[in-house]
Protein backbone atom coordinates (compact mmCIF):
# COMPACT_ATOMS: atom_id res chain seq x y z
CA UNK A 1 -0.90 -25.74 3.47
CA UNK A 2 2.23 -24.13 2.26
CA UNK A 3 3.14 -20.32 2.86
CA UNK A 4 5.25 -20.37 -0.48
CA UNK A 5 1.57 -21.43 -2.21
CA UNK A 6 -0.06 -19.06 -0.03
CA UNK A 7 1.85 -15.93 -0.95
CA UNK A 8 1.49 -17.00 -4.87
CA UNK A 9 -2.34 -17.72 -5.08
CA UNK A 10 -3.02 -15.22 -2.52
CA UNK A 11 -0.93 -12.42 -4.44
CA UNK A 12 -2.34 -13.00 -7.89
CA UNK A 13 -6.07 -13.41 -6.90
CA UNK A 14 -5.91 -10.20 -4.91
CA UNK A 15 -4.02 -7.87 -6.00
CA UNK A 16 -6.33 -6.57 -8.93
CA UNK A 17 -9.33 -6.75 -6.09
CA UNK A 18 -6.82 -4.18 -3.70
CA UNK A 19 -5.76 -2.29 -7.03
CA UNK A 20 -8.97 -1.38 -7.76
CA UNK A 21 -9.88 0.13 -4.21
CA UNK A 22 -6.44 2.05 -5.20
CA UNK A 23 -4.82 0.06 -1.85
CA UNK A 24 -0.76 0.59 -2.53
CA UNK A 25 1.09 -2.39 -3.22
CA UNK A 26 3.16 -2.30 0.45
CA UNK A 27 -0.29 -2.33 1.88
CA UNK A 28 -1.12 -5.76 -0.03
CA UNK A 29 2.30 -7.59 -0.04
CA UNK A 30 2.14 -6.90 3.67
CA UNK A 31 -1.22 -8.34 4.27
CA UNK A 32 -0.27 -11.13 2.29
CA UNK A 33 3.19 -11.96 3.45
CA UNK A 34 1.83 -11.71 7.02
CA UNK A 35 -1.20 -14.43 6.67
CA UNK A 36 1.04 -16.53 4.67
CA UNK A 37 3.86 -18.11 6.96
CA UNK A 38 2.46 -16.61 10.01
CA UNK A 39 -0.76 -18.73 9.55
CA UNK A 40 1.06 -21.76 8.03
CA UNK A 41 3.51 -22.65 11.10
CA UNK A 42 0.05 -22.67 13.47
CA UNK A 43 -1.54 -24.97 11.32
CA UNK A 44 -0.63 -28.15 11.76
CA UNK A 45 -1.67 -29.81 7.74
CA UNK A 46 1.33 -27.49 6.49
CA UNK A 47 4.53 -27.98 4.95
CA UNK A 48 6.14 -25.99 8.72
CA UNK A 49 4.29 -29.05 10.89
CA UNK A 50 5.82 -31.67 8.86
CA UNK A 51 9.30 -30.20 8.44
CA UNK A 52 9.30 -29.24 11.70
CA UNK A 53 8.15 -32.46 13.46
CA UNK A 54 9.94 -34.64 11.38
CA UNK A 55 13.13 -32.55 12.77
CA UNK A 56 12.15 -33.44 15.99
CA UNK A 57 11.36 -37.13 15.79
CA UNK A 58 14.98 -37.24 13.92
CA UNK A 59 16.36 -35.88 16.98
CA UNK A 60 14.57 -37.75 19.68
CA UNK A 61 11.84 -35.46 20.62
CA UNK A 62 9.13 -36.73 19.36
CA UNK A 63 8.07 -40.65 18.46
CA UNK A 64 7.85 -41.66 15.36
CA UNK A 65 4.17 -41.07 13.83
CA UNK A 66 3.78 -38.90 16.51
CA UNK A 67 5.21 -35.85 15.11
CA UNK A 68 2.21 -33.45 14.24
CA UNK A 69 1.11 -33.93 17.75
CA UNK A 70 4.28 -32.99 18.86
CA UNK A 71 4.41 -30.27 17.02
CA UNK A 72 1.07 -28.53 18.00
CA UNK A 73 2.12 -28.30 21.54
CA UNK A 74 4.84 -25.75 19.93
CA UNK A 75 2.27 -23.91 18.35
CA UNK A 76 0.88 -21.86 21.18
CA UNK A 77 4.90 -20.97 22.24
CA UNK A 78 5.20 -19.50 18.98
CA UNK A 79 4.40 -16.13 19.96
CA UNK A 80 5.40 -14.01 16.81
CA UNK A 81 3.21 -15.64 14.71
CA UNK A 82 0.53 -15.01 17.14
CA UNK A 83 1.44 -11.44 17.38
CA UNK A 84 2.05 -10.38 13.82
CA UNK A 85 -1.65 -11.35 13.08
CA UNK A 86 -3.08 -9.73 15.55
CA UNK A 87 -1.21 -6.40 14.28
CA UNK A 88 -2.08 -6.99 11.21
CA UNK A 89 -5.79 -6.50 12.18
CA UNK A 90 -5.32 -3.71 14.29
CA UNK A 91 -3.28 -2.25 11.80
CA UNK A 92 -6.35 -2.85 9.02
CA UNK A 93 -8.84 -1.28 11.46
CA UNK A 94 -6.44 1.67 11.92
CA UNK A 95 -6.17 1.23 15.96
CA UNK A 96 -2.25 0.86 14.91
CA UNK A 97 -1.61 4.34 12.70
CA UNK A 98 -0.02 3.66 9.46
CA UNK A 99 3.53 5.20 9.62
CA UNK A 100 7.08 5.48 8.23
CA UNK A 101 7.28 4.14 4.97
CA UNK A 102 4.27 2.71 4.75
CA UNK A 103 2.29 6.35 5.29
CA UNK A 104 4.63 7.50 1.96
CA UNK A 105 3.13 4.81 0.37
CA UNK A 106 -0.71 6.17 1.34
CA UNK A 107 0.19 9.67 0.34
CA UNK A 108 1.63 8.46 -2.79
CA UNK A 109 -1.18 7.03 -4.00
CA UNK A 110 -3.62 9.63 -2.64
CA UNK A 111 -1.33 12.62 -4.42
CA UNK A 112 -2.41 10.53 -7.58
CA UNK A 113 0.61 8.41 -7.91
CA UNK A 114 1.08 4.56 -8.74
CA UNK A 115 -0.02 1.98 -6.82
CA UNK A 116 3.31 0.50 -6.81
CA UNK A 117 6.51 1.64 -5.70
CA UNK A 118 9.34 2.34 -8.59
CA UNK A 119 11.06 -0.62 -9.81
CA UNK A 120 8.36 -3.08 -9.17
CA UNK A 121 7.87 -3.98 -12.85
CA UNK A 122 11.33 -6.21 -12.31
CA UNK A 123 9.93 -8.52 -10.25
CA UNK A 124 6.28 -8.20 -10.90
CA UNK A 125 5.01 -11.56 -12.02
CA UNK A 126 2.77 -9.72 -14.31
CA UNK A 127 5.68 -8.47 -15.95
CA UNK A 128 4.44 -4.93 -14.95
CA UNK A 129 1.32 -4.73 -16.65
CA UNK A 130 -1.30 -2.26 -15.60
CA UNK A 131 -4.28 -3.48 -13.59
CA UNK A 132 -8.22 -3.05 -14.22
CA UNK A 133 -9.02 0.66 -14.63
CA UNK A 134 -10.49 1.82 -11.19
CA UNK A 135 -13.18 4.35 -13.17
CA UNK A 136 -14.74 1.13 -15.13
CA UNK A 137 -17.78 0.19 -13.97
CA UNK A 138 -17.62 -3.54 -12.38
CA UNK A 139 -20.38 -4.54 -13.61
CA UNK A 140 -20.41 -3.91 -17.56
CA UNK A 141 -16.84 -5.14 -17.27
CA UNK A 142 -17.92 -8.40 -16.02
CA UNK A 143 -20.57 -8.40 -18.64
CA UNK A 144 -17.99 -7.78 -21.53
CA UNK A 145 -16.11 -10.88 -20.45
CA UNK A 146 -16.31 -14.32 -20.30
CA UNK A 147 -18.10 -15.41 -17.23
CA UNK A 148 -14.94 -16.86 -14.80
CA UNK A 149 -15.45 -20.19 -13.56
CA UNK A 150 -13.91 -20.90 -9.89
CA UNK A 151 -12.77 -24.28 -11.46
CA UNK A 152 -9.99 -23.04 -13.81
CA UNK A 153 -8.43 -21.47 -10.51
CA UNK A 154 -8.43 -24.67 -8.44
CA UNK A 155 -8.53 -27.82 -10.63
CA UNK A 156 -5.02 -26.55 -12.03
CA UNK A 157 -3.42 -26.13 -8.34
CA UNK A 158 -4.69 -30.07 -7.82
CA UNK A 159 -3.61 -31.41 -10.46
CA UNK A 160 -0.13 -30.16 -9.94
CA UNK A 161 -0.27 -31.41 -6.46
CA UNK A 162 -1.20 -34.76 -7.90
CA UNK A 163 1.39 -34.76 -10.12
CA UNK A 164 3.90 -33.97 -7.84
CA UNK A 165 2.65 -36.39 -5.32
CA UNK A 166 2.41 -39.73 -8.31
CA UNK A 167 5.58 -39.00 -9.10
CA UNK A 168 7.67 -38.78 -5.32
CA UNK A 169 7.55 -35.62 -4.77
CA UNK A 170 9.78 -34.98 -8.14
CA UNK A 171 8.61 -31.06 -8.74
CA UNK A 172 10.53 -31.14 -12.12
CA UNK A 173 8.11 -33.87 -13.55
CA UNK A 174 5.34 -32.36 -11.48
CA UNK A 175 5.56 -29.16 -13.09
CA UNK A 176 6.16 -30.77 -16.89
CA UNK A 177 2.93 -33.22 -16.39
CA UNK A 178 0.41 -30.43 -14.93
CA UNK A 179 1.42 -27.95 -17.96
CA UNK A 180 0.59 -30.92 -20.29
CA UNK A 181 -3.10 -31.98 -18.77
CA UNK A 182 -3.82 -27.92 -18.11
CA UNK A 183 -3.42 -27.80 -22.00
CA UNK A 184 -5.88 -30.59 -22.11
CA UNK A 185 -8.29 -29.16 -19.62
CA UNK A 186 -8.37 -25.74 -21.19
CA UNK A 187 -8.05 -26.19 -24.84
CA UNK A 188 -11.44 -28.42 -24.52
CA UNK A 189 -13.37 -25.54 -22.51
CA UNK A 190 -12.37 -23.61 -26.30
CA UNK A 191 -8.86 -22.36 -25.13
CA UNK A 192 -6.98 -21.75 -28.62
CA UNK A 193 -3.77 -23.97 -28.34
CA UNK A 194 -1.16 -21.34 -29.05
CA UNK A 195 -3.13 -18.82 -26.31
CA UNK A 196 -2.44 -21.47 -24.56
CA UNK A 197 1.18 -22.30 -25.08
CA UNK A 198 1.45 -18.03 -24.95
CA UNK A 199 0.24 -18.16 -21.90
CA UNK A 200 2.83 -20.93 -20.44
CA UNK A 201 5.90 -18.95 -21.98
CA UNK A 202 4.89 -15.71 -20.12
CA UNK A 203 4.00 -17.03 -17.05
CA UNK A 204 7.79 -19.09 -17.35
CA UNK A 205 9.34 -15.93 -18.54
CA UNK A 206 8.07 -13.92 -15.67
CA UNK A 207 9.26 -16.22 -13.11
CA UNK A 208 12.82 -15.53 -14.17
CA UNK A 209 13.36 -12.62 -11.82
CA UNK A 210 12.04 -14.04 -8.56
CA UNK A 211 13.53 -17.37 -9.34
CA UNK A 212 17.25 -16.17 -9.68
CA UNK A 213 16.35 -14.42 -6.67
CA UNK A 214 15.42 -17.36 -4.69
CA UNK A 215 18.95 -19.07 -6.06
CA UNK A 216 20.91 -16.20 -4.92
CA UNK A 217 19.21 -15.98 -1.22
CA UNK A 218 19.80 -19.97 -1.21
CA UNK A 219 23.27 -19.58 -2.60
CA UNK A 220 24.18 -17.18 0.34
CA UNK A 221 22.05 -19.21 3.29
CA UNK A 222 24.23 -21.76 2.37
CA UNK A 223 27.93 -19.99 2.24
CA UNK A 224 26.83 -18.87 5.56
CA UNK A 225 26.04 -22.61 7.07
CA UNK A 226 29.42 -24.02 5.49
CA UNK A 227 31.67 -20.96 7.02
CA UNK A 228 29.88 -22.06 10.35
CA UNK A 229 28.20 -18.94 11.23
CA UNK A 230 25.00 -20.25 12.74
CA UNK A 231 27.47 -22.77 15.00
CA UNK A 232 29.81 -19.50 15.68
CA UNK A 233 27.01 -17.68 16.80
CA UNK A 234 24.65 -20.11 18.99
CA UNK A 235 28.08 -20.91 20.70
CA UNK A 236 28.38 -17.43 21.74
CA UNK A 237 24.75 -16.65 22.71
CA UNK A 238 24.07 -19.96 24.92
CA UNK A 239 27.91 -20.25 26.01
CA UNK A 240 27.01 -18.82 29.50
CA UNK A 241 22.98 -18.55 29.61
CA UNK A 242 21.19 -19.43 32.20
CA UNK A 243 17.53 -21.44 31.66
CA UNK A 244 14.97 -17.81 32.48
CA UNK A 245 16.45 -16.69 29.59
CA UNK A 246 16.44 -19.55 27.08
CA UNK A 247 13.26 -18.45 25.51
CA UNK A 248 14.01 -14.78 24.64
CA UNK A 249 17.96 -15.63 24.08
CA UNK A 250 16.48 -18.39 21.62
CA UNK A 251 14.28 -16.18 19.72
CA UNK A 252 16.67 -13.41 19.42
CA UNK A 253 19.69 -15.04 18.02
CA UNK A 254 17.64 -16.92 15.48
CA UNK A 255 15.61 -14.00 14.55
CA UNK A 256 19.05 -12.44 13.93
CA UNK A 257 20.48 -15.31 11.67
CA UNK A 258 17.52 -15.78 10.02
CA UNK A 259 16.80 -11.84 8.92
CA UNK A 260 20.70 -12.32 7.57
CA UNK A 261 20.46 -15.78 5.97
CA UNK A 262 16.74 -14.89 4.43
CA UNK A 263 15.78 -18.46 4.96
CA UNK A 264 13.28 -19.51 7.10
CA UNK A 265 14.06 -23.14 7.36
CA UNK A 266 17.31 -22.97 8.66
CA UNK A 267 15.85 -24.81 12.26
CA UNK A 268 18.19 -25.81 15.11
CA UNK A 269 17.09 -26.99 17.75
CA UNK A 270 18.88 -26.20 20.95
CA UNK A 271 18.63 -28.33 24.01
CA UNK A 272 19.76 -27.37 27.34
CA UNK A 273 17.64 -28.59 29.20
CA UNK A 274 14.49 -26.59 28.84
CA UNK A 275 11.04 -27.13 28.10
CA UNK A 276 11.27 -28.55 24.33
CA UNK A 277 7.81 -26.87 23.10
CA UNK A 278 8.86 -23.57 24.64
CA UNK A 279 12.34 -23.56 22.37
CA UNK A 280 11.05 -25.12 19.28
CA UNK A 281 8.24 -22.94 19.12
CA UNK A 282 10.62 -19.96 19.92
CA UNK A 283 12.74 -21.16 16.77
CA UNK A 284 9.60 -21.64 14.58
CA UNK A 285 8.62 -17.83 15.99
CA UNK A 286 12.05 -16.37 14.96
CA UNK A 287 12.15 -18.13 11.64
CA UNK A 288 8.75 -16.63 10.94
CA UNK A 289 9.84 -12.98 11.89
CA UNK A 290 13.56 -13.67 9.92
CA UNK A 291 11.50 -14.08 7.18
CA UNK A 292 9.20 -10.99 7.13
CA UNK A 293 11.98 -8.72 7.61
CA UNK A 294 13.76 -9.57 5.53
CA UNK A 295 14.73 -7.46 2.11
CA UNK A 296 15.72 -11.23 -0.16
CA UNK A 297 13.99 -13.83 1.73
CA UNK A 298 12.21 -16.09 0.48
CA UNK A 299 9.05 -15.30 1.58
CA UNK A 300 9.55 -11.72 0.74
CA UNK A 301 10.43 -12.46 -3.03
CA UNK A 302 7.78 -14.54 -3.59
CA UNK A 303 5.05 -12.19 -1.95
CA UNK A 304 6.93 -9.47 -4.19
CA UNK A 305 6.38 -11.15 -7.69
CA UNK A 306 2.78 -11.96 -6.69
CA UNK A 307 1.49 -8.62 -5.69
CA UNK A 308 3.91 -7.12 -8.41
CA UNK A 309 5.55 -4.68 -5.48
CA UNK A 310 9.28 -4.36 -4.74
CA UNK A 311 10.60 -6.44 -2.41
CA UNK A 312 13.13 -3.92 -0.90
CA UNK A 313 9.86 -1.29 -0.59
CA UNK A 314 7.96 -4.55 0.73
CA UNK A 315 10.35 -5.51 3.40
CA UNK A 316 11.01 -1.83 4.65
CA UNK A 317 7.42 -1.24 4.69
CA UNK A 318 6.75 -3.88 6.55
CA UNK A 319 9.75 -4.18 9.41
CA UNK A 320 8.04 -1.51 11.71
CA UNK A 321 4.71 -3.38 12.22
CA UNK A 322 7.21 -6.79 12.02
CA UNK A 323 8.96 -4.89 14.61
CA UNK A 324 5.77 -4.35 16.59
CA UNK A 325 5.30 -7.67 17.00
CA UNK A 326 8.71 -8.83 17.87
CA UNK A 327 8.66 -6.68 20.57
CA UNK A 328 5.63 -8.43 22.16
CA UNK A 329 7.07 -11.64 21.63
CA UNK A 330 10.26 -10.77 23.32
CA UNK A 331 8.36 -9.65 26.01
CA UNK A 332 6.48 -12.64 26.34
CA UNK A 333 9.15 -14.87 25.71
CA UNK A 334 10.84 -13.07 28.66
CA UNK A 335 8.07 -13.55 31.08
CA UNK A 336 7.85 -17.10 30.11
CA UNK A 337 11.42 -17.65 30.60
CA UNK A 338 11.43 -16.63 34.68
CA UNK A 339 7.85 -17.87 34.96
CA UNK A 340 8.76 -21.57 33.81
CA UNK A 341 12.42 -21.74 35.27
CA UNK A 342 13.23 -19.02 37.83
């Protein structure tokens, strides 16, 4: 599992589903950020166990072949992630009110207005284009159309895994091999070869946005590594702490860097002689959070383009209930701290 594949699948196949029960676009870009990374770092089959664990059997925590086991008993440290999903579900059952910019976004759409903010047609992977009329009946629409088959949705995901996988994990070829066998598998279920090849241009062209996005937040995660700012800044926050509170210092200062740096694999691992699970999984929680709240993360981007909503609306939308959360976590991660080491 991958929350990068999550946010993309996930956003395209629901969005027209929440667009026709008029939900506003904040509404699903937060539901689908949230269940993305938040979900992937607690699984452990996901790109977050792997990266993660191998991390730690590169640094001596973990043997080799050992590392997913490891790495699960992180997973029930990793308090954020916990959190966030359970607000999410209060927030969906309406136990947690609906408030700050989120509420504008529910009384924009019930005064009539669109279901996404302004400006979301920029990085919209649909290019902006209107959903399915609410008013139309489901049913006759389904009957005007070609009856969808579940297969064209996964058997193109696979094969691009395959590819990628044949070929050492070489994305470029990946992506070049599963365009050439989707024209293959579509043009024989009576897919006209130029829809087809129309269909690959779009989808490329409508990437553009979100890509040079992605470059940019990379470009800058990086300036910020080279000038030494995470070094500069774990140097000051650990320089005089004391082990009670290792967990909470951990998860703040990384939850800082990583809402600045907007990338959520920037892991460090600090060691100072506490409980390894308890500061990994503190790392892996801030990393999570870094990524929700922030405007040009990753994440954020991604989740944008798919559910065609703006990532700056997205992310400011979303920081109060991300805030919610981080609270808890603190909390917890403060308790921890003195229960484990005081």
């Amino acid at each position: 599992m991958d929350d990068y594949l999550s946010s993309l699948t996930s956003g395209i196949a629901m969005t027209p589903v929440t667009d026709r029960y008029r939900v506003p676009r904040e509404m699903t870009s937060y539901v689908i950020d949230t269940t993305a990374a938040a979900v992937t770092v607690l699984n452990p089959i996901s790109t977050w166990a792997v990266f993660i664990g191998g991390l730690m059997v590169a640094n001596g925590l973990a043997e080799e072949g050992q590392q997913l086991t490891t790495y699960m008993k992180t997973v029930p440290f990793n308090f954020y992630a916990i959190s966030t999903l359970v607000v999410l579900v209060l927030v969906i059952l309406g136990v947690i009110p609906k408030f700050g910019p989120m509420k504008k976004a529910y009384e924009r759409v019930a005064a009539g207005g669109p279901l996404a903010p302004p400006g979301s047609e920029k990085i919209d992977i649909r290019a902006g284009k209107e959903m399915v009329e609410f008013e139309d009946d489901v049913e006759d629409e389904m009957k005007s159309c070609k009856k969808p088959k579940l297969r064209n949705f996964f058997v193109p995901i696979f094969i691009l895994i395959g590819a990628i996988c044949m070929f050492d994990f070489n994305m470029q070829i990946g992506i070049i091999i599963a365009i050439l066998l989707g024209f293959v598998f579509f043009v024989f279920q009576g897919m006209d070869p130029e829809e087809y090849a129309d269909a690959v241009v779009e989808g490329l062209k409508n990437m553009v946005m979100p890509i040079l996005l992605m470059i940019l937040a990379f470009c800058f995660a990086n300036a910020s590594q080279q000038v030494g700012f995470i070094d500069y800044v774990i140097d000051v926050a650990v320089r005089n702490i004391s082990l009670p509170l290792l967990p909470i210092t951990v998860f703040l200062v990384f939850a800082c860097t990583e809402f600045i740096m907007g990338i959520n694999w920037g892991m460090y691992i600090i060691a100072l002689g506490g409980d390894i699970g308890v500061t990994v999984g503190a790392v892996a929680a801030a990393g999570v959070w870094g990524s929700h709240c922030c405007f040009y993360s990753d994440a954020t981007i991604l989740t944008s383009a798919s559910t065609g909503c703006d990532n700056f609306k997205h992310a400011t939308s979303q920081i109060p209930f991300g805030l919610i959360a981080g609270i808890f976590s603190a909390i917890a991660y403060l308790i921890l701290g003195f229960v484990l080491y005081a």
